[in-house]
Protein backbone atom coordinates (compact mmCIF):
# COMPACT_ATOMS: atom_id res chain seq x y z
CA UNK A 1 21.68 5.80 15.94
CA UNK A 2 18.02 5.89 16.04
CA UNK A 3 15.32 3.48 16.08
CA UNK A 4 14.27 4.73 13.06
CA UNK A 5 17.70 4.19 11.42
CA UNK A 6 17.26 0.61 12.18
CA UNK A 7 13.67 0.49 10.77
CA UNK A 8 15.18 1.71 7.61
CA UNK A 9 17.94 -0.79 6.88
CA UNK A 10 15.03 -3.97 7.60
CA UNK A 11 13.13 -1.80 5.07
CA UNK A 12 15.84 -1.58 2.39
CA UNK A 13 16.67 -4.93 3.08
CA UNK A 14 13.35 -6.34 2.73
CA UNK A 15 12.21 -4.19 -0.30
CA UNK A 16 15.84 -4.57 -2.42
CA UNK A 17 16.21 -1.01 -3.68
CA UNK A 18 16.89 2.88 -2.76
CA UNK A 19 13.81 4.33 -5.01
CA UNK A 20 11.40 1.59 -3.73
CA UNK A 21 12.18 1.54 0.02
CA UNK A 22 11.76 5.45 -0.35
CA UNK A 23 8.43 5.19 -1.80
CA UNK A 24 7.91 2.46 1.27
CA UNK A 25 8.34 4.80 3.72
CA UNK A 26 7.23 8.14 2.24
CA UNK A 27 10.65 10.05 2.27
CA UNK A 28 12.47 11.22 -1.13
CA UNK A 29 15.04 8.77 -2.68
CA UNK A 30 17.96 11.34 -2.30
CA UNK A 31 17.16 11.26 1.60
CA UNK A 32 17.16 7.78 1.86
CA UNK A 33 20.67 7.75 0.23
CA UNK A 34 22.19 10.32 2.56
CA UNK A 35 20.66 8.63 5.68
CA UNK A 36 21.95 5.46 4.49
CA UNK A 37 25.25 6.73 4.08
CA UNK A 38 25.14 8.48 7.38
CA UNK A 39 24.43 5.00 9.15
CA UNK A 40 27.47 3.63 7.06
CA UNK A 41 29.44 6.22 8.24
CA UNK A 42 28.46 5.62 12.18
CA UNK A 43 29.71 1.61 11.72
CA UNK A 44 32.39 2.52 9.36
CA UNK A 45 31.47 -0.09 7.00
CA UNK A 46 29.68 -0.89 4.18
CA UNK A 47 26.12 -2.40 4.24
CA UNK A 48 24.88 -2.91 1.47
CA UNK A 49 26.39 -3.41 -2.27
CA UNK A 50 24.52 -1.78 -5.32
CA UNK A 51 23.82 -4.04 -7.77
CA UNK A 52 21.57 -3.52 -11.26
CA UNK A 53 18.65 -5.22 -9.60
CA UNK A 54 18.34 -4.70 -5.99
CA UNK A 55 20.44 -4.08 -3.08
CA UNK A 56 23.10 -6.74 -1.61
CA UNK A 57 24.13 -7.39 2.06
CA UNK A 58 27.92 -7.41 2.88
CA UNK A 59 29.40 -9.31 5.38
CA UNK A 60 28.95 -6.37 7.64
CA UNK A 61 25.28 -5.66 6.55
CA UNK A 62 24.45 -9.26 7.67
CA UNK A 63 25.92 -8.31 11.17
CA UNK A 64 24.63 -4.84 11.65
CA UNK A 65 20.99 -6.48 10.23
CA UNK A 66 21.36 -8.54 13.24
CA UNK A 67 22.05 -6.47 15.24
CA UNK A 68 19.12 -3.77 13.86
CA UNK A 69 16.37 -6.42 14.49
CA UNK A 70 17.71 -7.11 17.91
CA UNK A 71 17.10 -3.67 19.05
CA UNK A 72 13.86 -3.66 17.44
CA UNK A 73 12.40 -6.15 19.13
CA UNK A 74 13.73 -4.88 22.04
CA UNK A 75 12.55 -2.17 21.52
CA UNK A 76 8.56 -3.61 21.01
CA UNK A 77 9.10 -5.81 24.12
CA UNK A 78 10.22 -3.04 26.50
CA UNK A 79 6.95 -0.75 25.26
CA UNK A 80 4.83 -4.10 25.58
CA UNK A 81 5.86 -4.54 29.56
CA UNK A 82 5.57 -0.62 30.11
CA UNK A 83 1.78 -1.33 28.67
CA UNK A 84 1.47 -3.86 31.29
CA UNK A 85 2.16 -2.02 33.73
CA UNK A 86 0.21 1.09 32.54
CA UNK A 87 -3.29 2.02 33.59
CA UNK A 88 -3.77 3.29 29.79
CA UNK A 89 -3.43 1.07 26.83
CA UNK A 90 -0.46 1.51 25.15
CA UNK A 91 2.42 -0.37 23.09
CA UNK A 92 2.44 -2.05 19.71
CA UNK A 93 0.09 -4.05 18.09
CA UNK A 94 1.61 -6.46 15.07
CA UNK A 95 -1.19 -7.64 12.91
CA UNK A 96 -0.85 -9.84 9.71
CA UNK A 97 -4.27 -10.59 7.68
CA UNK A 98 -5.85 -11.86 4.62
CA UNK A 99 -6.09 -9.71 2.13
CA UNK A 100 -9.52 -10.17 1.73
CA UNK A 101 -10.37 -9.20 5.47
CA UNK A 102 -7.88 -6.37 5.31
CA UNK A 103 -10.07 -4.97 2.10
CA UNK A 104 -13.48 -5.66 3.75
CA UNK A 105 -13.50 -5.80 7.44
CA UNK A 106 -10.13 -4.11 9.11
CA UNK A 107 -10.22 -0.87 7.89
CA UNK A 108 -13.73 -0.15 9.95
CA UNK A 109 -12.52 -2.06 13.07
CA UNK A 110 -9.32 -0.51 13.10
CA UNK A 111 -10.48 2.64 12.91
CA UNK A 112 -12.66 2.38 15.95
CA UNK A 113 -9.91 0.82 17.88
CA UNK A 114 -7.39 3.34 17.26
CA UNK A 115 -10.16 6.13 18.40
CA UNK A 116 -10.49 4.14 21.49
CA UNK A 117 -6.48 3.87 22.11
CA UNK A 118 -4.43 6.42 20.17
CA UNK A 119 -1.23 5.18 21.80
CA UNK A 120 -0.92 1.66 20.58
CA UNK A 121 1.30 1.80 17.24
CA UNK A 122 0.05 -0.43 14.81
CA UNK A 123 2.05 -2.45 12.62
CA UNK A 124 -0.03 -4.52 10.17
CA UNK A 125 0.98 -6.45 7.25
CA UNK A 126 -1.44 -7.91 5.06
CA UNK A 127 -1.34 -10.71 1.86
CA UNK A 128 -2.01 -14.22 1.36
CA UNK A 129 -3.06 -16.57 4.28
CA UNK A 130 -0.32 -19.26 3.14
CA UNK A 131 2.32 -16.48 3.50
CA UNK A 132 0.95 -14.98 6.62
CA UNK A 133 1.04 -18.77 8.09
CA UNK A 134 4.75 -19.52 7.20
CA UNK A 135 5.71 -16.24 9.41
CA UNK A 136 3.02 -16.41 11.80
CA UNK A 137 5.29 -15.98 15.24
CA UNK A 138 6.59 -13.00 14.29
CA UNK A 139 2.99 -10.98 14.96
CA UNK A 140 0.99 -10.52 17.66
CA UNK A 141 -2.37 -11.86 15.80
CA UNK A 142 -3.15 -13.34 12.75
CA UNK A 143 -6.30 -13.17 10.58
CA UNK A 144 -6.35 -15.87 8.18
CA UNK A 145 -8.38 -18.16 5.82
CA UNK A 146 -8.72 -21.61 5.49
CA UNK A 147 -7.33 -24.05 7.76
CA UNK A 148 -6.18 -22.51 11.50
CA UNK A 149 -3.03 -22.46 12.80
CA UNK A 150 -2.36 -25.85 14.14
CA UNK A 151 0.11 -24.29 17.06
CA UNK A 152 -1.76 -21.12 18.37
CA UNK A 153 -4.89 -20.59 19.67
CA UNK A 154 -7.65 -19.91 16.57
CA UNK A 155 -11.48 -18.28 16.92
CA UNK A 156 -13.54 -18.74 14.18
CA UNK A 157 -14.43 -15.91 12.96
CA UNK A 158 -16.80 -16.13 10.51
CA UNK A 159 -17.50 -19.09 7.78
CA UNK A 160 -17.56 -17.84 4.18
CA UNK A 161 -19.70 -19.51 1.45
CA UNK A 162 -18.74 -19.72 -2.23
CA UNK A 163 -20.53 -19.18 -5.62
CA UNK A 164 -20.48 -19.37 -8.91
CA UNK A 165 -20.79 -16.01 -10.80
CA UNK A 166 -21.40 -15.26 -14.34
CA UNK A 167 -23.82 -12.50 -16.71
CA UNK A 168 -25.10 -15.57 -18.55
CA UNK A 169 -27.63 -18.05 -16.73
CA UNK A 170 -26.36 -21.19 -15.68
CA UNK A 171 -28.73 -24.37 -17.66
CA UNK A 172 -30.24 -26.75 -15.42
CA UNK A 173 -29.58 -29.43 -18.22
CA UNK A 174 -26.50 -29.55 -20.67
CA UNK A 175 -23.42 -28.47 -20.23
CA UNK A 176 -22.08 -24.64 -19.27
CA UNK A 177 -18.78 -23.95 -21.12
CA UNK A 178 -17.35 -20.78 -20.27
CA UNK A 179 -13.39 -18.78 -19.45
CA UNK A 180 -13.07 -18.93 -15.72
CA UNK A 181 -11.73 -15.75 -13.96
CA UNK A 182 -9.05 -16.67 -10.86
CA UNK A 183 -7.90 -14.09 -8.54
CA UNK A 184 -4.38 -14.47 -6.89
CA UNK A 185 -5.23 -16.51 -3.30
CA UNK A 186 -3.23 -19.35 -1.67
CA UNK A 187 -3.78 -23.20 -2.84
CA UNK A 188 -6.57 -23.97 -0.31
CA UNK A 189 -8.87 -21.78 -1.75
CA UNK A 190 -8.07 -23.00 -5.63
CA UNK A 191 -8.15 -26.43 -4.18
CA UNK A 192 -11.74 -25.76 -3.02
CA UNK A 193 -12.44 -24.85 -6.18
CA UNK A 194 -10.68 -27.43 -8.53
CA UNK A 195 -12.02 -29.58 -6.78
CA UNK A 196 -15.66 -28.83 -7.06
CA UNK A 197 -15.37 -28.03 -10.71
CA UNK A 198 -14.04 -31.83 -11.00
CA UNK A 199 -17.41 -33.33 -9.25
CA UNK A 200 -19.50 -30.86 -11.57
CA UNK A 201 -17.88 -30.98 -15.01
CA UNK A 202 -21.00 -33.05 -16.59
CA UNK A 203 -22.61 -29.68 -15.80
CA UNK A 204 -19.65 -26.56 -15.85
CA UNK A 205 -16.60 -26.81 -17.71
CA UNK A 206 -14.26 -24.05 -17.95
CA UNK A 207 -12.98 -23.14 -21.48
CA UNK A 208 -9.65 -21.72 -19.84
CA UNK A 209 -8.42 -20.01 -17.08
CA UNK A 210 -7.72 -15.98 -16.95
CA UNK A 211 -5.64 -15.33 -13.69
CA UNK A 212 -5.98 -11.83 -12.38
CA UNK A 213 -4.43 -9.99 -9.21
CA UNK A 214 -7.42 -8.87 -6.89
CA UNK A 215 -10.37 -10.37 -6.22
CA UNK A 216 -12.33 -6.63 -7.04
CA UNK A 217 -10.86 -6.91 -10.75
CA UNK A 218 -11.84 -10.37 -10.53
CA UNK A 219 -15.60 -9.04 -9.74
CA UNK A 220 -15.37 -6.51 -12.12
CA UNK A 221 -14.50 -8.93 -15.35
CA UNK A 222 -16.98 -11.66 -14.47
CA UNK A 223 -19.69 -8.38 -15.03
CA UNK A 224 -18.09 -7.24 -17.91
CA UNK A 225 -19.18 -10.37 -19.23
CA UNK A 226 -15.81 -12.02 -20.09
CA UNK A 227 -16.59 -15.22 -17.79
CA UNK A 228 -17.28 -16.83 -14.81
CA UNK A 229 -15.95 -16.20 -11.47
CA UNK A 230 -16.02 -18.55 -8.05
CA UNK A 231 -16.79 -15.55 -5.09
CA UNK A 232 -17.06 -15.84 -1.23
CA UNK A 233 -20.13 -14.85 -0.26
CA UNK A 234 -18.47 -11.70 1.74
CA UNK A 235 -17.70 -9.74 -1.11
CA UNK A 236 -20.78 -11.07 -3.48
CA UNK A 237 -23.52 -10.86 -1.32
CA UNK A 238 -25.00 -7.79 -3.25
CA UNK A 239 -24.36 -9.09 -5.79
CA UNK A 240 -26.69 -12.71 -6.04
CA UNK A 241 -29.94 -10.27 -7.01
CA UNK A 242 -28.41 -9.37 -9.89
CA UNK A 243 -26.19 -11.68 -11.64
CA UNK A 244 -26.61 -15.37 -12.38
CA UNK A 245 -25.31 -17.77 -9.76
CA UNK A 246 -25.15 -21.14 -8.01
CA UNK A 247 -24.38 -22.00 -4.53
CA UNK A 248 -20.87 -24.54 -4.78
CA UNK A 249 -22.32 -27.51 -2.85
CA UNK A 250 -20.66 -31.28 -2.70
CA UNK A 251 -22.61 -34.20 -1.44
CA UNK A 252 -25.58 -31.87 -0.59
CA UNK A 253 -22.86 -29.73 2.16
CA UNK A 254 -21.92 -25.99 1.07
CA UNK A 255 -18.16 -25.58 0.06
CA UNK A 256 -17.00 -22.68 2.48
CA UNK A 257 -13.79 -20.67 3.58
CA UNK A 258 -13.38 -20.36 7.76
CA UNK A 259 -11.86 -17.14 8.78
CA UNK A 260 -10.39 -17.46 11.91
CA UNK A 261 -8.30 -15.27 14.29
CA UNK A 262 -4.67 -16.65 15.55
CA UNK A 263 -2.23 -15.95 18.49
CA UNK A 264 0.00 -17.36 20.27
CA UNK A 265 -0.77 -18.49 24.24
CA UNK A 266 0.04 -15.57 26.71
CA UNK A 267 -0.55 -13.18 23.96
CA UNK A 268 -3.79 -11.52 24.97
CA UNK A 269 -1.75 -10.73 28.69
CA UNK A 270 -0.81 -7.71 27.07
CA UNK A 271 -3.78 -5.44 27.07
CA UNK A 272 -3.34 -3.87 23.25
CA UNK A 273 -3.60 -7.15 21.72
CA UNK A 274 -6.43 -8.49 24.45
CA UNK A 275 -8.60 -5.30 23.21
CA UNK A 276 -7.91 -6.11 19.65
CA UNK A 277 -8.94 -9.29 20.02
CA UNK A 278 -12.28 -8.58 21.96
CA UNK A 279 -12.92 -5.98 18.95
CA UNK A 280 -12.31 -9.16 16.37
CA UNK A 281 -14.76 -11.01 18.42
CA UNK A 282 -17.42 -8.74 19.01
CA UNK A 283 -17.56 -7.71 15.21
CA UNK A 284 -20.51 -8.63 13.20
CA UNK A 285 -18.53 -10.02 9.62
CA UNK A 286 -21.69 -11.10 7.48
């Protein structure tokens, strides 16, 4: 067995089918089949069942699982010492991060860093902050918005203001009604907004609510002209020259996102994520 047999059966588990763990990982469906039945041939046993909607474990999957993410991380802690010990940086780096961040800011300093140390295998997840947070031990750093992780150690990275977008101006008397655009983000951030919206509705009152996906399609139907759009200031900046827009302020203080940057203590001992880090630190974000 190899380690990449083991990598495979997290990745069917975690995705739930043949076709899309195969797509996951960039290898036809047919050989994802055959090495899957290769692997149930080496334990003599059955791993998964097939079901209509998405892959089961048996009673021997859940063991063999076990047993695959044991070596795993066995695997990650033996390269992590050997990077200790070596004079060049080397090892894994696990990295989970807001979406947001990941979109704007992480493809530029992750391509400098992996210049600088070709050896350290990156393994970076990225999504919501409230997901990232429920999880957060099982990676190296965390990049996340909102509130900081109350149990690791948290830089602020950068604060983020938030505006009000729309095509049409907004009246400094009456009342603004107008379809407000969401994009998918966790509570805190719809929080920050609900809750502004409920100390301003004398002035903006959304007609409804259209929910999109990404924050970019988000950007892109507030200037189409279908309605208004709350924005952090990172991904409108260019944008306040050219479309209408208001600062979100309560009792005369700006409503703002932190971003901050999360690991736990002893972490930055190992000299992959301790570069990383620096990098996170040393990076201008606005």
């Amino acid at each position: 067995m190899k380690i990449d047999d083991y990598s495979l059966l997290l990745k069917l588990q975690e995705v739930g089918t043949i076709r899309g763990t195969a797509k996951a990982v960039l290898i036809s469906q047919p050989a994802v089949t055959q090495r899957l039945k290769y692997i149930e041939g080496y334990f003599d046993a059955a791993i998964f069942i097939r079901t209509p909607k998405r892959l089961v474990l048996t009673p021997a999957g859940e063991i063999i699982l076990a047993h695959a993410k044991q070596v795993i991380e066995e695997e990650k802690q033996i390269h992590n010492k050997l990077a200790q010990t070596s004079k060049e940086i080397q090892g894994s780096l696990s990295i989970a991060c807001s979406s947001l961040v990941s979109q704007q800011f992480l493809p530029a300093i992750l391509g400098e860093y992996t210049a600088r140390f070709p050896k350290v295998a990156i393994d970076l997840v990225t999504g919501i902050s409230e997901d990232i947070k429920q999880n957060h031990a099982d990676y190296h750093v965390c990049i996340i918005r909102g509130d900081k992780l109350k149990e690791s150690t948290c830089v602020r990275l950068f604060e983020d203001p938030l505006y009000i977008f729309d095509t049409e101006p907004f009246p400094k008397h009456g009342l603004k009604e107008r379809p407000l655009i969401s994009f998918k983000s966790d509570d805190s951030m719809h929080e920050l907004v609900d809750n502004w919206l409920h100390h301003h509705y004398e002035k903006i009152k959304p007609e409804k609510t259209i929910r999109v996906d990404q924050i970019e399609t988000c950007k892109q139907f507030m200037k189409q002209g279908i309605g208004m759009a709350v924005l952090p200031e990172s991904v409108s900046a260019s944008m306040k020259d050219e479309y209408p827009n208001l600062p979100l302020k309560l009792n005369g203080r700006r409503v703002k996102r932190d971003t901050w940057a999360c690991y736990q203590e002893g972490a930055r001992q190992l000299p992959q994520v301790d570069q990383f880090i620096t990098a996170l630190l040393e990076t201008t974000f606005q």
